[in-house]
Protein backbone atom coordinates (compact mmCIF):
# COMPACT_ATOMS: atom_id res chain seq x y z
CA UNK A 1 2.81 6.72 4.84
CA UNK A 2 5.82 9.23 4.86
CA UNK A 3 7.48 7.54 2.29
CA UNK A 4 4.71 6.91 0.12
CA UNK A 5 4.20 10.34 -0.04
CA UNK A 6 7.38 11.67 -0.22
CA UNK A 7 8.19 9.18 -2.82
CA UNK A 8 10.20 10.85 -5.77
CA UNK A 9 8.59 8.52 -8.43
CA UNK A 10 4.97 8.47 -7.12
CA UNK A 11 3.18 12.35 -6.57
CA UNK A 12 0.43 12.93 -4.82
CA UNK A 13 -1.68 15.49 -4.33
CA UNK A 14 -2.89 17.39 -1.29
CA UNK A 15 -6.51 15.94 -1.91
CA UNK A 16 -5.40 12.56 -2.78
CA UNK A 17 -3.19 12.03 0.22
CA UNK A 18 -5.92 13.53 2.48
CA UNK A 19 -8.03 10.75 0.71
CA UNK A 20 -6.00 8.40 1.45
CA UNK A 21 -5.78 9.37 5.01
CA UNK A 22 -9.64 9.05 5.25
CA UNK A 23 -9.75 5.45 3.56
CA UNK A 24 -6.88 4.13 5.87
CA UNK A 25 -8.54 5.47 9.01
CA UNK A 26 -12.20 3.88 7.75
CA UNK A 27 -10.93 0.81 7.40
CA UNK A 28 -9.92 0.82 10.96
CA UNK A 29 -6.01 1.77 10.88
CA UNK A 30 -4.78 4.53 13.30
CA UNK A 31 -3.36 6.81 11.43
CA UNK A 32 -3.22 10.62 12.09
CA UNK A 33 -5.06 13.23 10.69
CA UNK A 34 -3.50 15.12 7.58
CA UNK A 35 -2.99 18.42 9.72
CA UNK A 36 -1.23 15.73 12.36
CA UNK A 37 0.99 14.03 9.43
CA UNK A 38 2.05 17.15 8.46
CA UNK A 39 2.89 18.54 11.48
CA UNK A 40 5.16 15.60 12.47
CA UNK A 41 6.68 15.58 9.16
CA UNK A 42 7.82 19.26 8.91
CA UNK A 43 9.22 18.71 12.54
CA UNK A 44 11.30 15.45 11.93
CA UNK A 45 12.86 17.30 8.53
CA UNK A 46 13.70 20.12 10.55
CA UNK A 47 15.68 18.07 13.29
CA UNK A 48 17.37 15.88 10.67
CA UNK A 49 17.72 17.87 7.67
CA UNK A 50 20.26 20.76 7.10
CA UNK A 51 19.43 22.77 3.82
CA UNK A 52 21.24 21.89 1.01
CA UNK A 53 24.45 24.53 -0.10
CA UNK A 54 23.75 26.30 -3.21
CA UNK A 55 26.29 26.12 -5.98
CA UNK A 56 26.96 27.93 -9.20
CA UNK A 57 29.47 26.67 -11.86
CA UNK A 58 31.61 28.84 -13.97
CA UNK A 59 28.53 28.62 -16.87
CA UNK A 60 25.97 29.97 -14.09
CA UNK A 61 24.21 27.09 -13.57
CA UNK A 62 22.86 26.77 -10.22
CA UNK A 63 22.75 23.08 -7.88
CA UNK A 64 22.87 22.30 -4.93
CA UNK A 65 24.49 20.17 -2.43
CA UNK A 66 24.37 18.27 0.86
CA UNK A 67 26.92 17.44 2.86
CA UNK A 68 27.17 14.31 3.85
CA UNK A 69 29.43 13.99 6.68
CA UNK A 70 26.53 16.15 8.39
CA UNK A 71 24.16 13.45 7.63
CA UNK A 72 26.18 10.86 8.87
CA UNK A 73 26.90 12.62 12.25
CA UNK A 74 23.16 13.36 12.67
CA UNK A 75 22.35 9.36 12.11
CA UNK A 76 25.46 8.11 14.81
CA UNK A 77 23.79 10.75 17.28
């Protein structure tokens, strides 16, 4: 379910995911509630994720970046 919904090529909406919720969970799957999923999934980005670094090049154009050593340490924990 996560990564359906976080999926960078596929974008759903609030409505449509809390749709979805409401079809798996009639047709007898346990899944959580959409308050539940979201819950869990702002808590598991906040214990893996470290925010990306902004950076600006010399033309002012602003990107940022993630470190991935920190990633990789995080994952071997």
């Amino acid at each position: 379910m996560d990564l359906l919904f976080n999926s960078p090529w596929l974008r759903f909406s609030r409505a449509q995911q809390k749709a979805m919720l409401t079809w798996a969970r009639e047709l007898g799957a346990s899944v959580p509630s959409y308050n539940q999923y979201r819950w869990v999934h702002a808590s598991i980005c906040e214990q893996v994720q470290k925010p990306p670094q902004q950076q600006t090049t010399g033309d002012g154009n602003i990107w940022y970046l993630n470190e991935i050593s920190d990633v990789i340490a995080k994952v071997m924990d």
